[in-house]
Protein backbone atom coordinates (compact mmCIF):
# COMPACT_ATOMS: atom_id res chain seq x y z
CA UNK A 1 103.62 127.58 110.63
CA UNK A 2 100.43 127.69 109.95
CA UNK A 3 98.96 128.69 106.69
CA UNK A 4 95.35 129.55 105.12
CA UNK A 5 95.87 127.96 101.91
CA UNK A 6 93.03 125.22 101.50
CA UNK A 7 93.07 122.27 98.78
CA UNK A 8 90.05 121.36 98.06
CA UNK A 9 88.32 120.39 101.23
CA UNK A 10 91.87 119.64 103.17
CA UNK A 11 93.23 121.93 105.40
CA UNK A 12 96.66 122.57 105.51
CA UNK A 13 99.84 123.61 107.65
CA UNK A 14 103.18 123.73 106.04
CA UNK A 15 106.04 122.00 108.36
CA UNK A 16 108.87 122.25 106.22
CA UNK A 17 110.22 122.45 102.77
CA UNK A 18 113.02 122.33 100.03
CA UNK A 19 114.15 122.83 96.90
CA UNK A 20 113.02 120.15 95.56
CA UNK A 21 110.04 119.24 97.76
CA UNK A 22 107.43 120.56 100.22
CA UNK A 23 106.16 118.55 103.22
CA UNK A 24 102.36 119.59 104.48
CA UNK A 25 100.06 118.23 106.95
CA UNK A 26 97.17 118.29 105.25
CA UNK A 27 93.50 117.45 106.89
CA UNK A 28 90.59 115.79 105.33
CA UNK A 29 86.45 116.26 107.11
CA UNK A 30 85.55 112.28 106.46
CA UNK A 31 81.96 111.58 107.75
CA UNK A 32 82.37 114.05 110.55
CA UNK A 33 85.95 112.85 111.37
CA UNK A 34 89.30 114.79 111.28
CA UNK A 35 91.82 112.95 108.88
CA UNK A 36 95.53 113.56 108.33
CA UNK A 37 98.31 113.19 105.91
CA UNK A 38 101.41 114.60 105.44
CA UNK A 39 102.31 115.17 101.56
CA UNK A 40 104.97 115.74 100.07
CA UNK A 41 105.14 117.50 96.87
CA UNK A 42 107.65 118.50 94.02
CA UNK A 43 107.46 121.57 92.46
CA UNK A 44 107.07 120.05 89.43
CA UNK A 45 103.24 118.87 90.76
CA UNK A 46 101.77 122.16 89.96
CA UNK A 47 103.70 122.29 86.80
CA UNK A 48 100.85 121.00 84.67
CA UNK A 49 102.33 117.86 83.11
CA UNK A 50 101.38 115.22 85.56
CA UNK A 51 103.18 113.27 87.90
CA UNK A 52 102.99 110.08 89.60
CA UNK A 53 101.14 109.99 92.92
CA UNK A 54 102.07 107.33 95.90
CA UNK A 55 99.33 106.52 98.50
CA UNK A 56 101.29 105.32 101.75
CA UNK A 57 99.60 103.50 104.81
CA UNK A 58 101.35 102.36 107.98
CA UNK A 59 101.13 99.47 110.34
CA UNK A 60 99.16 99.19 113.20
CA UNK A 61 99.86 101.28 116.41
CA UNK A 62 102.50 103.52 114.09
CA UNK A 63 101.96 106.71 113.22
CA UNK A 64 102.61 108.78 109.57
CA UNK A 65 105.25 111.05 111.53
CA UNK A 66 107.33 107.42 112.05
CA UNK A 67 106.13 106.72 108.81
CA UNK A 68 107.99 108.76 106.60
CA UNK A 69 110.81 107.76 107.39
CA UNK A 70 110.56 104.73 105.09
CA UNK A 71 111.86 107.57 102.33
CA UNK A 72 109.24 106.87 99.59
CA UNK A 73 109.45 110.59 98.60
CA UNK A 74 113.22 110.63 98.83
CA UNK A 75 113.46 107.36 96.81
CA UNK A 76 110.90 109.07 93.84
CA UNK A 77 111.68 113.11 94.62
CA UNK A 78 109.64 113.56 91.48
CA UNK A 79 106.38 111.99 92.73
CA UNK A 80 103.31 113.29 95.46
CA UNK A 81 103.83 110.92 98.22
CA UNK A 82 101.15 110.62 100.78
CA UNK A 83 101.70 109.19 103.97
CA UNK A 84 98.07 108.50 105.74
CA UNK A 85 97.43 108.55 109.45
CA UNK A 86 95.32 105.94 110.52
CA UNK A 87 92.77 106.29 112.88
CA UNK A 88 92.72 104.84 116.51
CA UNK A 89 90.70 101.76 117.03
CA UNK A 90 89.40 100.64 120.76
CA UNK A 91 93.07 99.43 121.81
CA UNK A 92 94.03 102.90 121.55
CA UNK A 93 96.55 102.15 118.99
CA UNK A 94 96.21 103.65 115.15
CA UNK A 95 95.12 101.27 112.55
CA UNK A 96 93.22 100.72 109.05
CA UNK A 97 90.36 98.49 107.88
CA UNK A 98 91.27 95.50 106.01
CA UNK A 99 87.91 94.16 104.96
CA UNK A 100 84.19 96.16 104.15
CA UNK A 101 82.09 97.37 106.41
CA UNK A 102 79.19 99.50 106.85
CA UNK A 103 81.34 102.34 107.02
CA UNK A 104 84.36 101.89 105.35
CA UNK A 105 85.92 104.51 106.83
CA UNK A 106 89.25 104.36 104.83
CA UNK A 107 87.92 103.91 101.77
CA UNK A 108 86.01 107.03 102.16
CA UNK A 109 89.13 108.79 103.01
CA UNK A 110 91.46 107.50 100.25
CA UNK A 111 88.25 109.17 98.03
CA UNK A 112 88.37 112.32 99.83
CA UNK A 113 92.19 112.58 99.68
CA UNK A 114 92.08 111.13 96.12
CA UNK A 115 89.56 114.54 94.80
CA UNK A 116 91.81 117.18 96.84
CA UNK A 117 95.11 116.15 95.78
CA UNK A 118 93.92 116.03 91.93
CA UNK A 119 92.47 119.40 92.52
CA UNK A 120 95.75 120.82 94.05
CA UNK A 121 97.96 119.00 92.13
CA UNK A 122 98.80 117.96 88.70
CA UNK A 123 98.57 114.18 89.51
CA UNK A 124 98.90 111.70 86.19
CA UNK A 125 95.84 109.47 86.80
CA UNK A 126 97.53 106.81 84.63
CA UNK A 127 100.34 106.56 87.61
CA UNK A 128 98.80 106.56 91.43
CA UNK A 129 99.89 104.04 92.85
CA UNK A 130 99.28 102.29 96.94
CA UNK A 131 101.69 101.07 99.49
CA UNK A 132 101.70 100.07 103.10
CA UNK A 133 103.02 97.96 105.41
CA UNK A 134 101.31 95.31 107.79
CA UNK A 135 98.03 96.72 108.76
CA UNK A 136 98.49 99.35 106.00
CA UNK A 137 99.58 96.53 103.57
CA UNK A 138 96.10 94.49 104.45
CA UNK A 139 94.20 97.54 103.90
CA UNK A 140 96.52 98.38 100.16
CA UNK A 141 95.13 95.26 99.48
CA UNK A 142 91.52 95.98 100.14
CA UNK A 143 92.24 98.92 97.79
CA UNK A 144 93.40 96.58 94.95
CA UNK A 145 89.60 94.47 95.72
CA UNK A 146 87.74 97.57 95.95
CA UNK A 147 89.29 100.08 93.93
CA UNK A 148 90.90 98.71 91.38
CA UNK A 149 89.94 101.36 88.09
CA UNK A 150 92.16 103.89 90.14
CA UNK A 151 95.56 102.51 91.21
CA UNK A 152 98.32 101.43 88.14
CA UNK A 153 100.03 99.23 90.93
CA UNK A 154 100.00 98.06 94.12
CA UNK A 155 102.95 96.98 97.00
CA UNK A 156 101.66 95.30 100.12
CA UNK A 157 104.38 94.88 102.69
CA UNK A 158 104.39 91.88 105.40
CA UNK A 159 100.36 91.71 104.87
CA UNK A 160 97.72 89.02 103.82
CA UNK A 161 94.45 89.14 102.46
CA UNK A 162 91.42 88.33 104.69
CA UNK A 163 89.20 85.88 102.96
CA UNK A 164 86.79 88.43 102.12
CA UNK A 165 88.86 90.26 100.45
CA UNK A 166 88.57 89.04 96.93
CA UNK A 167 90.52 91.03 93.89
CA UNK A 168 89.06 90.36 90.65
CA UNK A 169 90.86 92.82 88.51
CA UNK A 170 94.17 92.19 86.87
CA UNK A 171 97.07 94.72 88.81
CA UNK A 172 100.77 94.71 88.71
CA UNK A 173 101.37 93.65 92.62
CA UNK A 174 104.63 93.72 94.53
CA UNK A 175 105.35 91.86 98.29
CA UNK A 176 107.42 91.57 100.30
CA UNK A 177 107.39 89.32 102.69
CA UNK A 178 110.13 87.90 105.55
CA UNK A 179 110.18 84.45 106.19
CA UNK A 180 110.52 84.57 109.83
CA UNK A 181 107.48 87.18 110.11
CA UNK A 182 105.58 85.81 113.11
CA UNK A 183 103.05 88.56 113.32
CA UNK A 184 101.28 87.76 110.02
CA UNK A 185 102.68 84.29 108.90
CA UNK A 186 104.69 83.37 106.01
CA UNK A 187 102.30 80.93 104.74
CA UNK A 188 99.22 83.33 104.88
CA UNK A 189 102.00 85.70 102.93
CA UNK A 190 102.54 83.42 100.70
CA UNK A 191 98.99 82.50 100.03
CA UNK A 192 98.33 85.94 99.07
CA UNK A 193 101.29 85.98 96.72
CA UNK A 194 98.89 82.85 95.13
CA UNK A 195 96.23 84.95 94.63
CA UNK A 196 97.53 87.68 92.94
CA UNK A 197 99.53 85.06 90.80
CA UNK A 198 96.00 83.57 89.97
CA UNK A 199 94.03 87.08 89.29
CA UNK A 200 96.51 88.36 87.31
CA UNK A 201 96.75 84.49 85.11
CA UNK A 202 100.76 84.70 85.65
CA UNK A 203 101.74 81.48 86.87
CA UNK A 204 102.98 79.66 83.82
CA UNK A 205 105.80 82.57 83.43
CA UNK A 206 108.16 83.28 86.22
CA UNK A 207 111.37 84.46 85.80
CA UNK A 208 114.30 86.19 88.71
CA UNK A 209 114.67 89.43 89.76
CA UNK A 210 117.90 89.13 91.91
CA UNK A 211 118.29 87.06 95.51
CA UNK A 212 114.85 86.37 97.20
CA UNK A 213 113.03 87.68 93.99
CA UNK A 214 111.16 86.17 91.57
CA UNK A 215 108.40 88.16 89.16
CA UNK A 216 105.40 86.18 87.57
CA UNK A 217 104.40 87.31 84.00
CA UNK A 218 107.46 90.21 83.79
CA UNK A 219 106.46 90.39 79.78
CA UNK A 220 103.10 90.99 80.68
CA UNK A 221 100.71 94.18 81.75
CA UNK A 222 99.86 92.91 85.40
CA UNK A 223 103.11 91.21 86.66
CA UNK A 224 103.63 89.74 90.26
CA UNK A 225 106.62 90.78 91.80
CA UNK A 226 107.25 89.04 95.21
CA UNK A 227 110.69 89.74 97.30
CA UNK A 228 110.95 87.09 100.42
CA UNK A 229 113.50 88.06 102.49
CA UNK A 230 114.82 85.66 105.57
CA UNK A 231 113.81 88.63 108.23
CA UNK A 232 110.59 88.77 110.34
CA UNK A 233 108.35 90.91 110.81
CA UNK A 234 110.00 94.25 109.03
CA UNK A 235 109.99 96.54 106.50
CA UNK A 236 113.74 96.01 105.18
CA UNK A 237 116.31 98.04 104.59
CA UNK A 238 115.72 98.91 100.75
CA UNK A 239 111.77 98.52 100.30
CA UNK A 240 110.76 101.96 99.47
CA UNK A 241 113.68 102.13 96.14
CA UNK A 242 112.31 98.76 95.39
CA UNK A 243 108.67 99.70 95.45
CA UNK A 244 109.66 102.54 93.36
CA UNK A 245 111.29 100.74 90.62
CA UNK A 246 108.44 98.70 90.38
CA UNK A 247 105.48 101.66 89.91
CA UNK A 248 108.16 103.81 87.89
CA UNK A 249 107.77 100.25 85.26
CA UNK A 250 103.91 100.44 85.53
CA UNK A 251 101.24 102.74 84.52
CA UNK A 252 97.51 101.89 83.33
CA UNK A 253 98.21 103.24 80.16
CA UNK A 254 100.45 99.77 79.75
């Protein structure tokens, strides 16, 4: 059903709802370009105490209707949780940028989406926090190099950083990576596991976190979290609570 409720400069359409939650697809203008999300929101967003706020970004050639089914907003009912739509590149499949360019065409939109939602919600700007998986995780990466005053945490899934892409800041990080992925390798995985390791100065304190898991500096306020799992390239069954117990342990106010 469509609605004429407007946030800020998104559009939106209500698609369904709950009692807990409501689900919009909401619409962004970005440098001439229609953008899409869909959100889903507690009631307890417009309640004026602040709650957390999850940016979500999916892999290449998926879609944010697929998307959502990775249950972020079920796993944290309490939290906005965005899931993005990525626009299509020339393959005709739906994508994000992982490095800067002269456009930067997602980084404008995460700013555009970033201004509505705090003017339609009350978002606690001590607790937004970015995810995504693959192509989504490469680009929740760039967001960690090029935004890094704005997100308390960050969870790259089966990603890697492109050697441009050079974090400077100190961030709690989470990945997880499969050890059979052979669409972006283990090692380049792994590599970028390094790097957060050596941004955040963590590597002298590691410590487990169950099978697979081991966090880097868990005593400290920028901790590296990385899962390796013996699957390929997938987003396991289990991410999205894990992901969620990590940002519910981080804020910037740490």
């Amino acid at each position: 059903m469509k609605t004429g409720l407007v946030l800020g400069l998104a559009s939106v359409v209500l698609i369904f709802g709950s009692h807990t939650a409501s689900a919009q697809v909401v619409s962004w203008q970005v440098d001439g370009q229609t953008r899409e999300a869909i959100v889903y929101a507690p009631a307890a967003a417009r309640g004026g105490e602040g709650v957390p706020l999850v940016l979500s970004f999916h892999g290449y050639g998926d879609n944010m209707q697929n998307f959502q089914h990775t249950n972020l907003h079920l796993a944290w009912p309490d939290a906005v949780v965005v899931y993005f739509q990525g626009l299509e590149t020339r393959r005709g499949r739906r994508g994000w940028q992982v490095e800067r360019s002269g456009v930067d065409r997602d980084l404008r939109l995460v700013d555009e989406a970033l201004t509505s939602l705090r003017e339609a919600y009350d978002i606690d700007e001590d607790r937004i926090y970015a995810t995504g998986f693959s192509n989504g995780g490469m680009f929740t990466y760039l967001l960690w190099a090029e935004r890094p005053g704005v997100f308390a945490a960050y969870a790259p899934v089966a990603a890697r950083l492109r050697p441009s892409v050079q974090p400077a800041q100190p961030r709690p990080v989470f990945h997880v990576a499969g050890e059979r992925d052979g669409v972006v390798r283990f090692s380049d995985q792994g590599a970028a596991i390094e790097v957060a390791i050596e941004v955040n100065g963590v590597g002298d304190n590691e410590t487990s976190c169950g099978e697979g898991c081991t966090v880097h500096g868990s005593d400290t306020s920028a901790p590296v979290m990385a899962w390796i799992h013996p699957g390929a390239h997938v987003y396991p069954r289990g991410t999205s609570e894990r992901i969620v117990s990590f940002f519910r342990g981080e804020s910037r106010a740490n």
